[in-house]
C-alpha atoms as a PDB file:
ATOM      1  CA  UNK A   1      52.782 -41.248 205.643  1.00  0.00           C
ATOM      2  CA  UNK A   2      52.169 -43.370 208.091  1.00  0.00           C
ATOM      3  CA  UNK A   3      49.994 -40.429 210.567  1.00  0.00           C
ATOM      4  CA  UNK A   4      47.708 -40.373 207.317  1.00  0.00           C
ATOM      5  CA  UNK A   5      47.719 -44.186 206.208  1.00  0.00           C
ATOM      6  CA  UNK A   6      46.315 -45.666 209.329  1.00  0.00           C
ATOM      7  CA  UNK A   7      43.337 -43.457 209.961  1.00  0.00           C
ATOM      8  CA  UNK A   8      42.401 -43.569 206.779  1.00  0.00           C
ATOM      9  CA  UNK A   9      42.601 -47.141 206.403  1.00  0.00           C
ATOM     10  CA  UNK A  10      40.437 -47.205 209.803  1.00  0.00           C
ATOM     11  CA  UNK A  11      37.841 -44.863 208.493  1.00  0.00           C
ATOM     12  CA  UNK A  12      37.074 -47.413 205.319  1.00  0.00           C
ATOM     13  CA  UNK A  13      37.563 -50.770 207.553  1.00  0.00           C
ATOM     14  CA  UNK A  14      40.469 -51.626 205.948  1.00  0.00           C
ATOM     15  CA  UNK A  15      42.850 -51.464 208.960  1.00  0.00           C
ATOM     16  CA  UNK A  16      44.272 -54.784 210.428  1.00  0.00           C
ATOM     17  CA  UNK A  17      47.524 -55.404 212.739  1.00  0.00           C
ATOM     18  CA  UNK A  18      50.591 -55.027 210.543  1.00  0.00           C
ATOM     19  CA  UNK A  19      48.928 -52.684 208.138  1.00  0.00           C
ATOM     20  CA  UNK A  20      50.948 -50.075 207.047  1.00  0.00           C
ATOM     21  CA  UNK A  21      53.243 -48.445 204.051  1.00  0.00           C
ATOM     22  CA  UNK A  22      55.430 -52.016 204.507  1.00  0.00           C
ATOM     23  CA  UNK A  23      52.637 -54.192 204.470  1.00  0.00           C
ATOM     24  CA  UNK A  24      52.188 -52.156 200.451  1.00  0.00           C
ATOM     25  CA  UNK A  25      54.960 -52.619 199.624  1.00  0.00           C
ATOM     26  CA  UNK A  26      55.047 -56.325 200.095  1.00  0.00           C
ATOM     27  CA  UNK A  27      51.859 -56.612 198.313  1.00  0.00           C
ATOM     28  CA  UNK A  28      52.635 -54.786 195.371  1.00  0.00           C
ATOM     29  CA  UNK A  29      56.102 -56.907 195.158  1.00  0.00           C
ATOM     30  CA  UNK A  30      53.712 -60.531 196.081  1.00  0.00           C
ATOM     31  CA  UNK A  31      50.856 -59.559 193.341  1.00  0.00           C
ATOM     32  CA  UNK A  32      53.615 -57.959 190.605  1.00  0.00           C
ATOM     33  CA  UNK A  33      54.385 -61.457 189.260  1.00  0.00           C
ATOM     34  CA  UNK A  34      50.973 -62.915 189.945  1.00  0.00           C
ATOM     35  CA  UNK A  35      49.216 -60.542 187.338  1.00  0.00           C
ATOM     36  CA  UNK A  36      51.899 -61.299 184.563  1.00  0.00           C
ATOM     37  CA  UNK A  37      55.308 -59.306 185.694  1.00  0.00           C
ATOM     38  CA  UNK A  38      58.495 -60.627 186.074  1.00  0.00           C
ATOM     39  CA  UNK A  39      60.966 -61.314 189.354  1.00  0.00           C
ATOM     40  CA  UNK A  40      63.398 -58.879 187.821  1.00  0.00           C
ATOM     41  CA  UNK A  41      60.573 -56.314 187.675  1.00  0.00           C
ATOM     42  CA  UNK A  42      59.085 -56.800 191.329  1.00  0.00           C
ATOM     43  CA  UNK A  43      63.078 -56.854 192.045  1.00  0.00           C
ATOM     44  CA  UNK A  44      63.570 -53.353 190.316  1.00  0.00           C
ATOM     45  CA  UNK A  45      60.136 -51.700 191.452  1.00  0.00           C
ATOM     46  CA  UNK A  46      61.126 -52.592 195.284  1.00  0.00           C
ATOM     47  CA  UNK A  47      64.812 -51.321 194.823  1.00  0.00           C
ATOM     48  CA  UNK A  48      66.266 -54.555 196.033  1.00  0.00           C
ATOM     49  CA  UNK A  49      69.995 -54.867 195.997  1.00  0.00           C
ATOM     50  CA  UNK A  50      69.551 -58.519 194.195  1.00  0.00           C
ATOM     51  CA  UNK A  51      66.303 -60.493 193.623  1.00  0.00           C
ATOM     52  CA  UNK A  52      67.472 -63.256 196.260  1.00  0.00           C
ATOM     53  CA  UNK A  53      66.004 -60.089 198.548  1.00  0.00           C
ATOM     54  CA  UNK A  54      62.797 -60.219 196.397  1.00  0.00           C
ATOM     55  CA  UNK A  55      62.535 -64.013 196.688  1.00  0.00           C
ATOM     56  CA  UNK A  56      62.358 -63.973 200.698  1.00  0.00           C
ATOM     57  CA  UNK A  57      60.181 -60.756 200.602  1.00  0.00           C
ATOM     58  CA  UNK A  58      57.627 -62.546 198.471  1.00  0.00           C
ATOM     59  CA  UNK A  59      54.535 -64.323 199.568  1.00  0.00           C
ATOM     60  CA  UNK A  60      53.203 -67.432 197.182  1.00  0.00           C
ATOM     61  CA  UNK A  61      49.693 -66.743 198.197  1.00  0.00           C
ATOM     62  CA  UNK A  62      47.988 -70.648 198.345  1.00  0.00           C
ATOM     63  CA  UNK A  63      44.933 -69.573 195.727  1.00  0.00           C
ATOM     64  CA  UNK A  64      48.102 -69.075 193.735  1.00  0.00           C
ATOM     65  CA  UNK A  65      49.552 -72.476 194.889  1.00  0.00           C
ATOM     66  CA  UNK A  66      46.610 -73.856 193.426  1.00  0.00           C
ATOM     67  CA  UNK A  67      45.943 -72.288 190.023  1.00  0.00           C
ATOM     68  CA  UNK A  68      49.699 -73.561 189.519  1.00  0.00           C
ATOM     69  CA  UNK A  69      49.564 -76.910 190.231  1.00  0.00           C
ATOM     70  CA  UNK A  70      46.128 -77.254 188.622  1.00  0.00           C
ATOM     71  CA  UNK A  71      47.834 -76.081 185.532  1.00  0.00           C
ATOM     72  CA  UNK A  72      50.697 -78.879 185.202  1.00  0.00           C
ATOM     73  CA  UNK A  73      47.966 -81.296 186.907  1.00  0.00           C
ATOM     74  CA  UNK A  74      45.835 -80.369 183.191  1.00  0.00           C
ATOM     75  CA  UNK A  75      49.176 -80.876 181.526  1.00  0.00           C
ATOM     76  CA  UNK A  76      50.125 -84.234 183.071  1.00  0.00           C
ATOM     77  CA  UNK A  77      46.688 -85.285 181.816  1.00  0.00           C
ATOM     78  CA  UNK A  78      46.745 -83.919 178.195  1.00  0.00           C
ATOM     79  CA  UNK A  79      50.154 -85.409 177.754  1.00  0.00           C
ATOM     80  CA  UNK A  80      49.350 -88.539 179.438  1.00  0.00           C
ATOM     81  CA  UNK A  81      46.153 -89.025 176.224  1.00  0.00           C
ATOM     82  CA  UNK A  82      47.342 -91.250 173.632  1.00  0.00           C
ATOM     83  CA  UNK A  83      47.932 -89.482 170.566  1.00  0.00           C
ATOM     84  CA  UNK A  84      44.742 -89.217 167.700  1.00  0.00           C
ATOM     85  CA  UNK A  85      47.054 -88.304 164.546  1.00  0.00           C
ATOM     86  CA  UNK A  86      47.367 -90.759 162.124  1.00  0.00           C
ATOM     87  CA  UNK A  87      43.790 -92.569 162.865  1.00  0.00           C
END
């Protein structure tokens, strides 16, 4: 796979050091839960033995990082607005 991978990676300028079937793999298992799956799913699809495995294997990519924290950040905020009912 490999012998096939890496040239054709080249050819489209998609090569880099580290690139390889690997380097898939841990995308697809970083990305899984990012576009709505679940740790036991990124868990199953790379055949880990347990998903402590999938937890070190997984990158929290920093735009991530962000989207999450400005998510409770807007939460903190609505819940810190005094409540209108009642007036």
């Amino acid at each position: 796979m490999r012998q096939t991978l890496k040239p054709a990676a080249k050819a489209e300028g998609l090569d880099f050091p580290g690139f390889g079937p690997h380097s898939l793999r841990r995308a697809n298992v970083t990305w899984r839960p990012e576009v709505g799956g679940s740790s036991i799913e990124a868990s199953k699809i790379a055949d880990h033995a347990n998903r402590k495995i999938t937890e070190e294997y997984t990158i929290v990519q920093l735009k991530r990082q962000d989207e999450l924290t400005c998510r409770i950040q807007g939460r903190r905020a609505k819940a810190a607005k005094p409540s209108q009912k009642g007036f």
